[in-house]
PDBML (XML) file of the C-alpha atoms, coordinates in Angstrom:
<?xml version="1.0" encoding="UTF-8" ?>
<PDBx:datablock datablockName="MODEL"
   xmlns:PDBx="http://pdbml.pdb.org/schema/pdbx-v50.xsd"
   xmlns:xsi="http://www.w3.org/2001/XMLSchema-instance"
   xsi:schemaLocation="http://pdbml.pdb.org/schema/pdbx-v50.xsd pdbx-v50.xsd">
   <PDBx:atom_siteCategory>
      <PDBx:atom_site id="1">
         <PDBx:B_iso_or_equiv>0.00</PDBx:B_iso_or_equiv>
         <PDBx:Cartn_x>50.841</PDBx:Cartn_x>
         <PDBx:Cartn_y>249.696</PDBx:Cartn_y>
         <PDBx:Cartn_z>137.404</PDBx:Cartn_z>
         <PDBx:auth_asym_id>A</PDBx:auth_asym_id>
         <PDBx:auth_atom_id>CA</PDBx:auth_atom_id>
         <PDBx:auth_comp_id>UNK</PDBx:auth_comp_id>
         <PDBx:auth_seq_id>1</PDBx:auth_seq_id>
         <PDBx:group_PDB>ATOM</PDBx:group_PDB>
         <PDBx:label_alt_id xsi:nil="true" />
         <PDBx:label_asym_id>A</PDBx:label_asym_id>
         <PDBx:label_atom_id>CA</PDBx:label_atom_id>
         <PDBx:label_comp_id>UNK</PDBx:label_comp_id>
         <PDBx:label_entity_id>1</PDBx:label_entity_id>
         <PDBx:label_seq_id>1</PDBx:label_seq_id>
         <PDBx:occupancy>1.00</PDBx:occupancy>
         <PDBx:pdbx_PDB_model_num>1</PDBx:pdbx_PDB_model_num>
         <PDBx:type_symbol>C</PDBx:type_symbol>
      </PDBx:atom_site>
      <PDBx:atom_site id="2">
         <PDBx:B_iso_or_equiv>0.00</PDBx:B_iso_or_equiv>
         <PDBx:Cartn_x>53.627</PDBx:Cartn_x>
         <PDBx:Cartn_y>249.834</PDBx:Cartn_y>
         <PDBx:Cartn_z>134.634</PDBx:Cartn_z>
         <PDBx:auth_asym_id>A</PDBx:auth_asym_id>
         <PDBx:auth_atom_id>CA</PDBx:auth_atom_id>
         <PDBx:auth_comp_id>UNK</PDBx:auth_comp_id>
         <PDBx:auth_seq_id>2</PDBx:auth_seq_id>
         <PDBx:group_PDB>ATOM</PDBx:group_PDB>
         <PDBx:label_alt_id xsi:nil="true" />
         <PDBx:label_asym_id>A</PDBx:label_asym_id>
         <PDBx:label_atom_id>CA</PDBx:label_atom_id>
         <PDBx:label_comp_id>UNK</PDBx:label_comp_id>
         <PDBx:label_entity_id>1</PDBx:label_entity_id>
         <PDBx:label_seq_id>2</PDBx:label_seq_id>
         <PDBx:occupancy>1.00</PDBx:occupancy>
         <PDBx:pdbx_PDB_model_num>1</PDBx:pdbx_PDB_model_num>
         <PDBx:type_symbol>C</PDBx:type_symbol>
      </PDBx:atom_site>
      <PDBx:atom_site id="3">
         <PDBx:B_iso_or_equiv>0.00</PDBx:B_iso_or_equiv>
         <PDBx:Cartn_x>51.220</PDBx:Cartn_x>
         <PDBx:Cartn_y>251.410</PDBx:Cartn_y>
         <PDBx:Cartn_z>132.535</PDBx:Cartn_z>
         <PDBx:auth_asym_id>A</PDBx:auth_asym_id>
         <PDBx:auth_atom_id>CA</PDBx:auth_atom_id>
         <PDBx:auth_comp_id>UNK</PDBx:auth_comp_id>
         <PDBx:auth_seq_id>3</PDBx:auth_seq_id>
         <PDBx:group_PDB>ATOM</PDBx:group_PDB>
         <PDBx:label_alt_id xsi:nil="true" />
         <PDBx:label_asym_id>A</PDBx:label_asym_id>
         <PDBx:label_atom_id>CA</PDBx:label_atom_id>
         <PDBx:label_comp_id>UNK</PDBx:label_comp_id>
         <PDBx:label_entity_id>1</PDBx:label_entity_id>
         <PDBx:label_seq_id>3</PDBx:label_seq_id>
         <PDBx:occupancy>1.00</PDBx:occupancy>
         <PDBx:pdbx_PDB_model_num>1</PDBx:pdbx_PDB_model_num>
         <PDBx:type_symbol>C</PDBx:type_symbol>
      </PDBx:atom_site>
      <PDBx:atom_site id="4">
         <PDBx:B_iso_or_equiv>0.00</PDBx:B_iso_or_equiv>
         <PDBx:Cartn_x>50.487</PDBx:Cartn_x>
         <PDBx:Cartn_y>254.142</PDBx:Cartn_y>
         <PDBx:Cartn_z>134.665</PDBx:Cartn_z>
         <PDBx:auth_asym_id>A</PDBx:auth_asym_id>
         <PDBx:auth_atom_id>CA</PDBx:auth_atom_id>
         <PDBx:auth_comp_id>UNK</PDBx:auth_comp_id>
         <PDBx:auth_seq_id>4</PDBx:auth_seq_id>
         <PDBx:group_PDB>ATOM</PDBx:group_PDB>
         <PDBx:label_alt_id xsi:nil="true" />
         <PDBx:label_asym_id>A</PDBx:label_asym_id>
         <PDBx:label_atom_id>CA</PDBx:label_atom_id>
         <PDBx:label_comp_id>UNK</PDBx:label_comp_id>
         <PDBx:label_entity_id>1</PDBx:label_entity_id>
         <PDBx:label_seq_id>4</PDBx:label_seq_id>
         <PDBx:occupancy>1.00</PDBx:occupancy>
         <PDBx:pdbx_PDB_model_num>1</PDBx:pdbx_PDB_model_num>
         <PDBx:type_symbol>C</PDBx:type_symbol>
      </PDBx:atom_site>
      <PDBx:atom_site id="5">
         <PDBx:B_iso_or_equiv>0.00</PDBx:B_iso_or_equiv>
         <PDBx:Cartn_x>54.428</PDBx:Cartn_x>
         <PDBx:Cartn_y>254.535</PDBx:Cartn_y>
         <PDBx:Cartn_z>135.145</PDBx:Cartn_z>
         <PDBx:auth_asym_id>A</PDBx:auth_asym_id>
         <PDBx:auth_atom_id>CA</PDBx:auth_atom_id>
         <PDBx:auth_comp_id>UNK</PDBx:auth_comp_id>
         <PDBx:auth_seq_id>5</PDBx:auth_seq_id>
         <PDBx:group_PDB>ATOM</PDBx:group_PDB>
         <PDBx:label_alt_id xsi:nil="true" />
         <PDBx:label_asym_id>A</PDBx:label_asym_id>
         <PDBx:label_atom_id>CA</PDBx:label_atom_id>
         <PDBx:label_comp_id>UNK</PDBx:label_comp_id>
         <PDBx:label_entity_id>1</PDBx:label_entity_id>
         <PDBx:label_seq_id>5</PDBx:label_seq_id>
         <PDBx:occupancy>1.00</PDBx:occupancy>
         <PDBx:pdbx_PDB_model_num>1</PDBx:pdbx_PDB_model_num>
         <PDBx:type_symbol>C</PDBx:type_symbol>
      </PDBx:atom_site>
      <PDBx:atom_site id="6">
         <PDBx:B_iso_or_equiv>0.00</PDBx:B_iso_or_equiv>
         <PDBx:Cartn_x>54.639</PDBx:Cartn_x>
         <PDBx:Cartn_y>255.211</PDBx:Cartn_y>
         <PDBx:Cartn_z>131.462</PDBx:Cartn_z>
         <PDBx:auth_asym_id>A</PDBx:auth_asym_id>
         <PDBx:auth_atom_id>CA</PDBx:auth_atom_id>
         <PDBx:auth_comp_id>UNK</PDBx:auth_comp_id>
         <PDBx:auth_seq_id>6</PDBx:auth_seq_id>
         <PDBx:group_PDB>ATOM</PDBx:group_PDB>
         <PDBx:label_alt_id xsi:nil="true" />
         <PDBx:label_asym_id>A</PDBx:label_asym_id>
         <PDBx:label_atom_id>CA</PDBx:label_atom_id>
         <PDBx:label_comp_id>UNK</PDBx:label_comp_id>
         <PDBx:label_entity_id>1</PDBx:label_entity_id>
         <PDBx:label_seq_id>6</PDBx:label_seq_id>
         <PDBx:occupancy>1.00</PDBx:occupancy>
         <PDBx:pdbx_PDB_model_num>1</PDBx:pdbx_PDB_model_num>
         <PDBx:type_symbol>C</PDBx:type_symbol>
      </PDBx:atom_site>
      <PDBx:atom_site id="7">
         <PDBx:B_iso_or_equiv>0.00</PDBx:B_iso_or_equiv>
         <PDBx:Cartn_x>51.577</PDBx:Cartn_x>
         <PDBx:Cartn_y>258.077</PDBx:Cartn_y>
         <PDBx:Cartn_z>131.975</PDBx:Cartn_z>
         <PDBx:auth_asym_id>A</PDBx:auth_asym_id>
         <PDBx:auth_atom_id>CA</PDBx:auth_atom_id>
         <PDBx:auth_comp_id>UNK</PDBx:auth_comp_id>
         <PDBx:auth_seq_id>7</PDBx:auth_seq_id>
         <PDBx:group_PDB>ATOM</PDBx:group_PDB>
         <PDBx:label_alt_id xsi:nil="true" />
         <PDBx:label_asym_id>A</PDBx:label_asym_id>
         <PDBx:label_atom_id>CA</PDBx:label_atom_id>
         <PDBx:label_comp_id>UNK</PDBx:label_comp_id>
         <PDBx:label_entity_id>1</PDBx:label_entity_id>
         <PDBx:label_seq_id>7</PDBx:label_seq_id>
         <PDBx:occupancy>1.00</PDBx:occupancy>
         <PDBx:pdbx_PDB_model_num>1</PDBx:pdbx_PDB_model_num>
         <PDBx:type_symbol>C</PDBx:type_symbol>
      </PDBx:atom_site>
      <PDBx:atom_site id="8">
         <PDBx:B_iso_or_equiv>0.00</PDBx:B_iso_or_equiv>
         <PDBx:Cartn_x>49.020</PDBx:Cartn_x>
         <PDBx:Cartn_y>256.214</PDBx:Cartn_y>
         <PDBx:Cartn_z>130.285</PDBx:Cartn_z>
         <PDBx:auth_asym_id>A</PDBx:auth_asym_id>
         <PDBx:auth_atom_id>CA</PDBx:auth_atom_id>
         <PDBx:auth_comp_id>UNK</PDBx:auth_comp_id>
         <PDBx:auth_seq_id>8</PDBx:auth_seq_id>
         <PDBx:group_PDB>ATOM</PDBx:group_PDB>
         <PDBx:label_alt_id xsi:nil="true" />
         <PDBx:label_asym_id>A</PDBx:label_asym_id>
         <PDBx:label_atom_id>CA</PDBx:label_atom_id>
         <PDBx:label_comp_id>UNK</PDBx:label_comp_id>
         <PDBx:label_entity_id>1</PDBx:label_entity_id>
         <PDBx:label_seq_id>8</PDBx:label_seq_id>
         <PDBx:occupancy>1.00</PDBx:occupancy>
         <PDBx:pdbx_PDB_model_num>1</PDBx:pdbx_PDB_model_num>
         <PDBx:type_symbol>C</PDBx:type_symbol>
      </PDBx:atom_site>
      <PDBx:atom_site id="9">
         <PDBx:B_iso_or_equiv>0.00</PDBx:B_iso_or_equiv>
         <PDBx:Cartn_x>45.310</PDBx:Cartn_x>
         <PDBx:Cartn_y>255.026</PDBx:Cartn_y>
         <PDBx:Cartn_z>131.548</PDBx:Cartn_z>
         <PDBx:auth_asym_id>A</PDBx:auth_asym_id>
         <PDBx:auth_atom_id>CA</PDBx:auth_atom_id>
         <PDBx:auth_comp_id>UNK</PDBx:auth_comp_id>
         <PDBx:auth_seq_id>9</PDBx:auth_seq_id>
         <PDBx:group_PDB>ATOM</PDBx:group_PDB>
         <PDBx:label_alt_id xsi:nil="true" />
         <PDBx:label_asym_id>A</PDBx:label_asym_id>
         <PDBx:label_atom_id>CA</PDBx:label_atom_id>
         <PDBx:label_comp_id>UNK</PDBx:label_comp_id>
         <PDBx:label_entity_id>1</PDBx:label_entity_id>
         <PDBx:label_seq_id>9</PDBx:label_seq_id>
         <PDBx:occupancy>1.00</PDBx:occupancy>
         <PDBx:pdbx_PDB_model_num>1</PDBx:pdbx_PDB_model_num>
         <PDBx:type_symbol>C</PDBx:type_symbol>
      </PDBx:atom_site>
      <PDBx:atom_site id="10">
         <PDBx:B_iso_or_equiv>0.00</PDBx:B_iso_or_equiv>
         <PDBx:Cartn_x>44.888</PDBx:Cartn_x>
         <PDBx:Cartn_y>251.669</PDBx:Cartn_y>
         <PDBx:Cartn_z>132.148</PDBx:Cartn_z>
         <PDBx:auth_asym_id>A</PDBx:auth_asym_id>
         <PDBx:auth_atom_id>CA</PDBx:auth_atom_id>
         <PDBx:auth_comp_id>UNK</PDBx:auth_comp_id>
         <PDBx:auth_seq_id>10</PDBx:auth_seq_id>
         <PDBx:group_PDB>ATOM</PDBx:group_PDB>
         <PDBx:label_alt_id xsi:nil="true" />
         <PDBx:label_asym_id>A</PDBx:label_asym_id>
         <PDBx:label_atom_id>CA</PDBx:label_atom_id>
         <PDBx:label_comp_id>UNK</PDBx:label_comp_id>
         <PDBx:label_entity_id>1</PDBx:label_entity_id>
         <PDBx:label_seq_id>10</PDBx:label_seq_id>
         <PDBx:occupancy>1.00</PDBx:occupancy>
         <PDBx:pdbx_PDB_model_num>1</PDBx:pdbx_PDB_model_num>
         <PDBx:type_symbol>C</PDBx:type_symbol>
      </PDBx:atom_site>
      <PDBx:atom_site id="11">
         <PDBx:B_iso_or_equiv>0.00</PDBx:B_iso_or_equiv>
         <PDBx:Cartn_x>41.259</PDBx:Cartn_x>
         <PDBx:Cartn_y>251.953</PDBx:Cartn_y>
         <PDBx:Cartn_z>131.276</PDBx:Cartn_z>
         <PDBx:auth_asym_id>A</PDBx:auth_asym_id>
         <PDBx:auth_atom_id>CA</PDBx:auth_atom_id>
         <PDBx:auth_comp_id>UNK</PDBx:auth_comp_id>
         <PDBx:auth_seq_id>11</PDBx:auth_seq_id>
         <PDBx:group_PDB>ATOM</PDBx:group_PDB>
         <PDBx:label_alt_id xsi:nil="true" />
         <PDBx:label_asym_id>A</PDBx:label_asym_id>
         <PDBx:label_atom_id>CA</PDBx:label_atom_id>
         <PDBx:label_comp_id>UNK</PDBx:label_comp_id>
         <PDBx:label_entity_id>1</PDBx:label_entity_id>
         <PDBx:label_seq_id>11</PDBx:label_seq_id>
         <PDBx:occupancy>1.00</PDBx:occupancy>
         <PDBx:pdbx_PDB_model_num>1</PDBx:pdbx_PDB_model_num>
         <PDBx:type_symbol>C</PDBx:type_symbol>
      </PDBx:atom_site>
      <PDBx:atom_site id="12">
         <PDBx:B_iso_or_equiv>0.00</PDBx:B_iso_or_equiv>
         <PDBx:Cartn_x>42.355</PDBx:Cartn_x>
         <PDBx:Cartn_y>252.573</PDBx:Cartn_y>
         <PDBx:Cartn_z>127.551</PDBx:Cartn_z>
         <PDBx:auth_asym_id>A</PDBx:auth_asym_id>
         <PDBx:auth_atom_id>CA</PDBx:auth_atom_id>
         <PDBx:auth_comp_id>UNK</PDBx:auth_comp_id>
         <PDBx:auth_seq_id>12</PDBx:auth_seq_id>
         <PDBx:group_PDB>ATOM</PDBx:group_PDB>
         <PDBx:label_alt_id xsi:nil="true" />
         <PDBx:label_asym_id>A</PDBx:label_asym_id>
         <PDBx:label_atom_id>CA</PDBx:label_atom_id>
         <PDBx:label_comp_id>UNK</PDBx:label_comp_id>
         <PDBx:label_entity_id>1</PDBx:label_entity_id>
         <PDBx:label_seq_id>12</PDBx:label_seq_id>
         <PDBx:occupancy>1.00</PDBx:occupancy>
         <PDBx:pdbx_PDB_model_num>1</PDBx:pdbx_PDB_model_num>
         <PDBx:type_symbol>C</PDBx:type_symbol>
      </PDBx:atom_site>
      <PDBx:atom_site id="13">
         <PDBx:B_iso_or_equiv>0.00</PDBx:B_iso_or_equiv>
         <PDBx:Cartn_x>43.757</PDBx:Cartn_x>
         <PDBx:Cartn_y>249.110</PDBx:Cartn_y>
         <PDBx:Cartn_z>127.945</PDBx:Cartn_z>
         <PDBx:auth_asym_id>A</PDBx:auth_asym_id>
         <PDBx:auth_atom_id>CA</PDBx:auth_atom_id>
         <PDBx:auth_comp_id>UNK</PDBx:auth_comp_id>
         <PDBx:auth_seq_id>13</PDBx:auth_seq_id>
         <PDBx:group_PDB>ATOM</PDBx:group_PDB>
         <PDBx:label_alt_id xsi:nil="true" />
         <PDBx:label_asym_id>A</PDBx:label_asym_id>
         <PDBx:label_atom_id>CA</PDBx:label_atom_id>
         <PDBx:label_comp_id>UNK</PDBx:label_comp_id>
         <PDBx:label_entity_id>1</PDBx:label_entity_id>
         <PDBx:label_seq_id>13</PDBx:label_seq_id>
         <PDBx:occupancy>1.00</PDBx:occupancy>
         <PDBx:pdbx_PDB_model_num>1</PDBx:pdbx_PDB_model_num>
         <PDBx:type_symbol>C</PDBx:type_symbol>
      </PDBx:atom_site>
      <PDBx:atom_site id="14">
         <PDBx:B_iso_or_equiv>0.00</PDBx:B_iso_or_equiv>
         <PDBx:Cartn_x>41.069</PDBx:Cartn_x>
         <PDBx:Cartn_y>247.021</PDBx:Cartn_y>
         <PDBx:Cartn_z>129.267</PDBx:Cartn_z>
         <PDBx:auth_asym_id>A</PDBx:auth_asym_id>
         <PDBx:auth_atom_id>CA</PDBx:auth_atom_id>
         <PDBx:auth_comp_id>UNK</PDBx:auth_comp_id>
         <PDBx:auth_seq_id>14</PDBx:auth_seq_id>
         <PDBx:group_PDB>ATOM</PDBx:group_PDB>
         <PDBx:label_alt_id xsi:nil="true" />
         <PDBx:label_asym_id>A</PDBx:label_asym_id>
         <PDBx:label_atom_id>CA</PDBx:label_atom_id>
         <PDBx:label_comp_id>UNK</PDBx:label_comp_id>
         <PDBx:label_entity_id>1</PDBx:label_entity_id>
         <PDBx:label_seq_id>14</PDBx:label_seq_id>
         <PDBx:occupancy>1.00</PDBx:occupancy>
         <PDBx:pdbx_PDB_model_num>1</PDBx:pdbx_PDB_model_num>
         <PDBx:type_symbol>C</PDBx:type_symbol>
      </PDBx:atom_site>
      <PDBx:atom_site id="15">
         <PDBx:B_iso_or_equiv>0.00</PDBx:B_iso_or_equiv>
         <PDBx:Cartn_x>38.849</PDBx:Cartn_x>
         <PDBx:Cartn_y>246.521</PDBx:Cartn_y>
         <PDBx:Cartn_z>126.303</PDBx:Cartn_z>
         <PDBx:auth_asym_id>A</PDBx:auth_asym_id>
         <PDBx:auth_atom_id>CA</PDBx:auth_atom_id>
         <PDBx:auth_comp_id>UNK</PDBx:auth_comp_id>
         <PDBx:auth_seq_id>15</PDBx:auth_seq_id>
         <PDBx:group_PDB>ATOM</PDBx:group_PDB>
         <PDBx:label_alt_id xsi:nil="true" />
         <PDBx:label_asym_id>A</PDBx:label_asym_id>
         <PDBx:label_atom_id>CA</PDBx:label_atom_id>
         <PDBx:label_comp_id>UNK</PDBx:label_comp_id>
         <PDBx:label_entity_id>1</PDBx:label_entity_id>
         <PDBx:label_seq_id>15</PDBx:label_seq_id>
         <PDBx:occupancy>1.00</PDBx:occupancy>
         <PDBx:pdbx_PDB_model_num>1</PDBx:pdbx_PDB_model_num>
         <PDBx:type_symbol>C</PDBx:type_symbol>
      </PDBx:atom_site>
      <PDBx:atom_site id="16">
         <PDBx:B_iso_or_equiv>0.00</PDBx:B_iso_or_equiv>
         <PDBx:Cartn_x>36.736</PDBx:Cartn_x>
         <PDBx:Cartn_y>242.708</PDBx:Cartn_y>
         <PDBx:Cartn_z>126.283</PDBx:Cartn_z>
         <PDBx:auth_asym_id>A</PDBx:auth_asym_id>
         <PDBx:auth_atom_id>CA</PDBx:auth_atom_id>
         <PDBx:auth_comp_id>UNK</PDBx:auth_comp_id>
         <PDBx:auth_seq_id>16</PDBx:auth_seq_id>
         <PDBx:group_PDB>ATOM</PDBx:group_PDB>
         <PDBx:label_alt_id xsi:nil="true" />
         <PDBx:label_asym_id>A</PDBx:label_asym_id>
         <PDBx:label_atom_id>CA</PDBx:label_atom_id>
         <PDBx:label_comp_id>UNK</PDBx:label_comp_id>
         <PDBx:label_entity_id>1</PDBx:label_entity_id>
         <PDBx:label_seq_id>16</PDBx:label_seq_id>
         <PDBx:occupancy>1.00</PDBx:occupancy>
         <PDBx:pdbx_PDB_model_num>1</PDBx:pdbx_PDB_model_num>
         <PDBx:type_symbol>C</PDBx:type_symbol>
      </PDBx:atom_site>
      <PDBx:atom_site id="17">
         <PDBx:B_iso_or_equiv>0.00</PDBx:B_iso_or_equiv>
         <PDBx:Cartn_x>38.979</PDBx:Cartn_x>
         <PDBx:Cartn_y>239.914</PDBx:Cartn_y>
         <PDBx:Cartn_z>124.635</PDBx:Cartn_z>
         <PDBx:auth_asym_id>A</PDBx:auth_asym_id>
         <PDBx:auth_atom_id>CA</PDBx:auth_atom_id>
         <PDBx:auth_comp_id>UNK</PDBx:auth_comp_id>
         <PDBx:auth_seq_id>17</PDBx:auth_seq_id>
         <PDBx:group_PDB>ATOM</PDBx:group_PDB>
         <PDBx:label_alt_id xsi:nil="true" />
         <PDBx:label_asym_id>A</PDBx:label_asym_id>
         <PDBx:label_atom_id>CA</PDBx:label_atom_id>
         <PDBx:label_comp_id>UNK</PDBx:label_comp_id>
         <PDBx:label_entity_id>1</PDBx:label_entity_id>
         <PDBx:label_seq_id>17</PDBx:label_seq_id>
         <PDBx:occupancy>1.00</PDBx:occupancy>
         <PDBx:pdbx_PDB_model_num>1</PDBx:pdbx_PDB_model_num>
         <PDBx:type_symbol>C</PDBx:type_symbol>
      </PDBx:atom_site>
      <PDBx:atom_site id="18">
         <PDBx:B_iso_or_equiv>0.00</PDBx:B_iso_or_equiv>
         <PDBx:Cartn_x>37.778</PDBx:Cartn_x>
         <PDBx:Cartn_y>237.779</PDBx:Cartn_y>
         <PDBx:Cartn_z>122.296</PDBx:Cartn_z>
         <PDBx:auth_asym_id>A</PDBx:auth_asym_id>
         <PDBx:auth_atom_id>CA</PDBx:auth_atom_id>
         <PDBx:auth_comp_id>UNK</PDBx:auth_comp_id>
         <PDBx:auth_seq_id>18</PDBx:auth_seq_id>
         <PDBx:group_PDB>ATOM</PDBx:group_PDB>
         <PDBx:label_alt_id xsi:nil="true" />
         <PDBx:label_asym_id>A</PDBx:label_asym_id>
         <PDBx:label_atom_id>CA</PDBx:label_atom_id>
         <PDBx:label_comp_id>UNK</PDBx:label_comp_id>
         <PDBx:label_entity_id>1</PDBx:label_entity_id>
         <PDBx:label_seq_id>18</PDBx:label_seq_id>
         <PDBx:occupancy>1.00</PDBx:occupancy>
         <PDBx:pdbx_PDB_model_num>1</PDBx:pdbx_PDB_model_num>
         <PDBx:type_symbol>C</PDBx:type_symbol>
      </PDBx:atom_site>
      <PDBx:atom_site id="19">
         <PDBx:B_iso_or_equiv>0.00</PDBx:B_iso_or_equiv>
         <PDBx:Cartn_x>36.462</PDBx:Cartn_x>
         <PDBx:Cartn_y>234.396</PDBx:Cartn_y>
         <PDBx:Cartn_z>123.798</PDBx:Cartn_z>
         <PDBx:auth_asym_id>A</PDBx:auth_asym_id>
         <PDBx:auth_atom_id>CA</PDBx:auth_atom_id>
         <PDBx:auth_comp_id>UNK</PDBx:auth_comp_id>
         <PDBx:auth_seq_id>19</PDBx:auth_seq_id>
         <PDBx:group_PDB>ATOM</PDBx:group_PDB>
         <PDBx:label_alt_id xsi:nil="true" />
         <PDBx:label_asym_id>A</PDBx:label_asym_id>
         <PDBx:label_atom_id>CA</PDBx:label_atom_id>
         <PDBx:label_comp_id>UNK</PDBx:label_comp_id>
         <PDBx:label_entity_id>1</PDBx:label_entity_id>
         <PDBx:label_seq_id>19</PDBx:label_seq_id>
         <PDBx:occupancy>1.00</PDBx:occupancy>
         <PDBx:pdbx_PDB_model_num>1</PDBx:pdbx_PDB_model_num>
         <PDBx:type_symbol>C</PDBx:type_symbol>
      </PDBx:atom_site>
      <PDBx:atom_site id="20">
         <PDBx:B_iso_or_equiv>0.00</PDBx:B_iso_or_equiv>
         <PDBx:Cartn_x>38.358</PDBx:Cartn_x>
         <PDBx:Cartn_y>230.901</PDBx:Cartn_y>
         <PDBx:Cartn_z>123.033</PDBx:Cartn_z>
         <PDBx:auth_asym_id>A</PDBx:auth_asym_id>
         <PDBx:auth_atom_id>CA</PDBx:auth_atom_id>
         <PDBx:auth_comp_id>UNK</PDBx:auth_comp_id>
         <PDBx:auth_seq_id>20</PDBx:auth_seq_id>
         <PDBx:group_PDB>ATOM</PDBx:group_PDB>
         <PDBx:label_alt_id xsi:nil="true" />
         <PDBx:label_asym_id>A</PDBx:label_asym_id>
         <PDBx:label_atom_id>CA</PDBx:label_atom_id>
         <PDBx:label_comp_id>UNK</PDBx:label_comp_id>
         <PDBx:label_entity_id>1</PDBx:label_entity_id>
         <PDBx:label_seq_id>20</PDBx:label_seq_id>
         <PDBx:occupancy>1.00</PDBx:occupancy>
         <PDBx:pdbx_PDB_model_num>1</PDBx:pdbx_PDB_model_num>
         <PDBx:type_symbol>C</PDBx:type_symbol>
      </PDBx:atom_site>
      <PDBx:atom_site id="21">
         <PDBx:B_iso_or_equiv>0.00</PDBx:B_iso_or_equiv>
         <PDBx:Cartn_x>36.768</PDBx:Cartn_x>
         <PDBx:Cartn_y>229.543</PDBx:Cartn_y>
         <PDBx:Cartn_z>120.361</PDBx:Cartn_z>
         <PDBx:auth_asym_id>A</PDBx:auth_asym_id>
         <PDBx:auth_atom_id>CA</PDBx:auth_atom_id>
         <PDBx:auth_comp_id>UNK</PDBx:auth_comp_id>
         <PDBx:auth_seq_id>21</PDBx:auth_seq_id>
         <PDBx:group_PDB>ATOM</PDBx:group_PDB>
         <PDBx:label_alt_id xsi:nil="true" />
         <PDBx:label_asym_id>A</PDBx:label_asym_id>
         <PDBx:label_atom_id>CA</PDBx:label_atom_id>
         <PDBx:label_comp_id>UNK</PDBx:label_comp_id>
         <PDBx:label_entity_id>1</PDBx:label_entity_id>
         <PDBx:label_seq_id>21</PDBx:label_seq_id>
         <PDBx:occupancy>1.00</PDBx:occupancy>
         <PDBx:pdbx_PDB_model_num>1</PDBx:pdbx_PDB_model_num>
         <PDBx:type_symbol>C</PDBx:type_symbol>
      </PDBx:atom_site>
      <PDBx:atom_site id="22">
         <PDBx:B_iso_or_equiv>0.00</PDBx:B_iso_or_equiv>
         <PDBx:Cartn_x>34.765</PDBx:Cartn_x>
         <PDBx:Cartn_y>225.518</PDBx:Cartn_y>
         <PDBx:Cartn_z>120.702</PDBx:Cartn_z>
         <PDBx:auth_asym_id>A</PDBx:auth_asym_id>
         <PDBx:auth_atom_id>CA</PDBx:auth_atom_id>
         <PDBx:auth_comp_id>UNK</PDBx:auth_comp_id>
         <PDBx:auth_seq_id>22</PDBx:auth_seq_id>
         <PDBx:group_PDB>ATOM</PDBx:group_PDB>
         <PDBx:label_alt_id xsi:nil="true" />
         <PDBx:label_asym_id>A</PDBx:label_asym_id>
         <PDBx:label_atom_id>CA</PDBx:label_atom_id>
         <PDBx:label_comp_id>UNK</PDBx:label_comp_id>
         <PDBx:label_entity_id>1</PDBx:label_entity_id>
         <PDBx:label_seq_id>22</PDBx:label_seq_id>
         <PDBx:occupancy>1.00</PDBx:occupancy>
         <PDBx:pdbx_PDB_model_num>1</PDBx:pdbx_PDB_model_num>
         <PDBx:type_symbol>C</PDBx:type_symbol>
      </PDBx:atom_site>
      <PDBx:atom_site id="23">
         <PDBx:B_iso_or_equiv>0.00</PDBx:B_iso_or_equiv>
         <PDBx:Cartn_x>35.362</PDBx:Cartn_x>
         <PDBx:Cartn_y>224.064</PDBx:Cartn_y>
         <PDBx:Cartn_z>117.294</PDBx:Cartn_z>
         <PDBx:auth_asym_id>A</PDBx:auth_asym_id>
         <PDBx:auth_atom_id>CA</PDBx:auth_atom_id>
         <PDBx:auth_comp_id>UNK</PDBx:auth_comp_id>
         <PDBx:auth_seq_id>23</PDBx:auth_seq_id>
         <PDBx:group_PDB>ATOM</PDBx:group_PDB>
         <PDBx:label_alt_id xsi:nil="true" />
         <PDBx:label_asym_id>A</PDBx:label_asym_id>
         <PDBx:label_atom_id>CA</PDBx:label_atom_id>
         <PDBx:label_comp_id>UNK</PDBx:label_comp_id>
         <PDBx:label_entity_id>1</PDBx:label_entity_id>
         <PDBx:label_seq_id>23</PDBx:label_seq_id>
         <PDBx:occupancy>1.00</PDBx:occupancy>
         <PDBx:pdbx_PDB_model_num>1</PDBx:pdbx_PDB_model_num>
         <PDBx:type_symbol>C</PDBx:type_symbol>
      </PDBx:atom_site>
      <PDBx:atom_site id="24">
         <PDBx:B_iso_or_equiv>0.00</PDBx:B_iso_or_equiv>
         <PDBx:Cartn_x>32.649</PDBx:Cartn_x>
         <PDBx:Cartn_y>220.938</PDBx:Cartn_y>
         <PDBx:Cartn_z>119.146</PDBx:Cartn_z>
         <PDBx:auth_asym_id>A</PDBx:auth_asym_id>
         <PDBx:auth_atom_id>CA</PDBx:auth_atom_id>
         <PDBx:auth_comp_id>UNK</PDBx:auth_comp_id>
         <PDBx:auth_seq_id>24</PDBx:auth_seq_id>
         <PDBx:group_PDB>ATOM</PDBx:group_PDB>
         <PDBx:label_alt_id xsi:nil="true" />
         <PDBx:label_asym_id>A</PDBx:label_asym_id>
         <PDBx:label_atom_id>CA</PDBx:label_atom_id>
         <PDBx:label_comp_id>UNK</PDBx:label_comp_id>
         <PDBx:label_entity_id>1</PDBx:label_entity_id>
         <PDBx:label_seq_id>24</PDBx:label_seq_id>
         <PDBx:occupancy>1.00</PDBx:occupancy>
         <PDBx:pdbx_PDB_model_num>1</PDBx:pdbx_PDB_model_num>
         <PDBx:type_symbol>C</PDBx:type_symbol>
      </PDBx:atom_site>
      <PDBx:atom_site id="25">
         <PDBx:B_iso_or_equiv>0.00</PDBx:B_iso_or_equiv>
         <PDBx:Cartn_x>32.259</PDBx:Cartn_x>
         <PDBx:Cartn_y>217.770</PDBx:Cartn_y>
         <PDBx:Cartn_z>117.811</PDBx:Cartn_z>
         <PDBx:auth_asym_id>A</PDBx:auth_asym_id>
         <PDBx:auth_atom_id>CA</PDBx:auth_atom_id>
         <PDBx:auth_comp_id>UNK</PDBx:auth_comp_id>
         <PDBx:auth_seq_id>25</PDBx:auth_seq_id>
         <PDBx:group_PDB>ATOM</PDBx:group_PDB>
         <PDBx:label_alt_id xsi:nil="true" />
         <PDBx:label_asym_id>A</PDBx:label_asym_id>
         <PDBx:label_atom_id>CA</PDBx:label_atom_id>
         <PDBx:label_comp_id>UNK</PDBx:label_comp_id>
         <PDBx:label_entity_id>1</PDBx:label_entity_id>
         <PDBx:label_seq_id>25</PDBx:label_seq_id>
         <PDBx:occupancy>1.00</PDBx:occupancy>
         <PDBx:pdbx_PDB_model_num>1</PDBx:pdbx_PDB_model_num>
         <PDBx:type_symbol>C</PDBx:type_symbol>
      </PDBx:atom_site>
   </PDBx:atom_siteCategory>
</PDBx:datablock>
């Protein structure tokens, strides 16, 4: 919503995230 207040698309701001990485073990 704040994005949209400030005129830009929150689909240019939903890109995938890197996953947490396991290290295992």
């Amino acid at each position: 919503d704040c994005l949209k207040q400030a005129g830009l698309n929150p689909k240019d701001y939903a890109k995938a995230v890197p996953q947490p990485k396991k290290v295992g073990g």
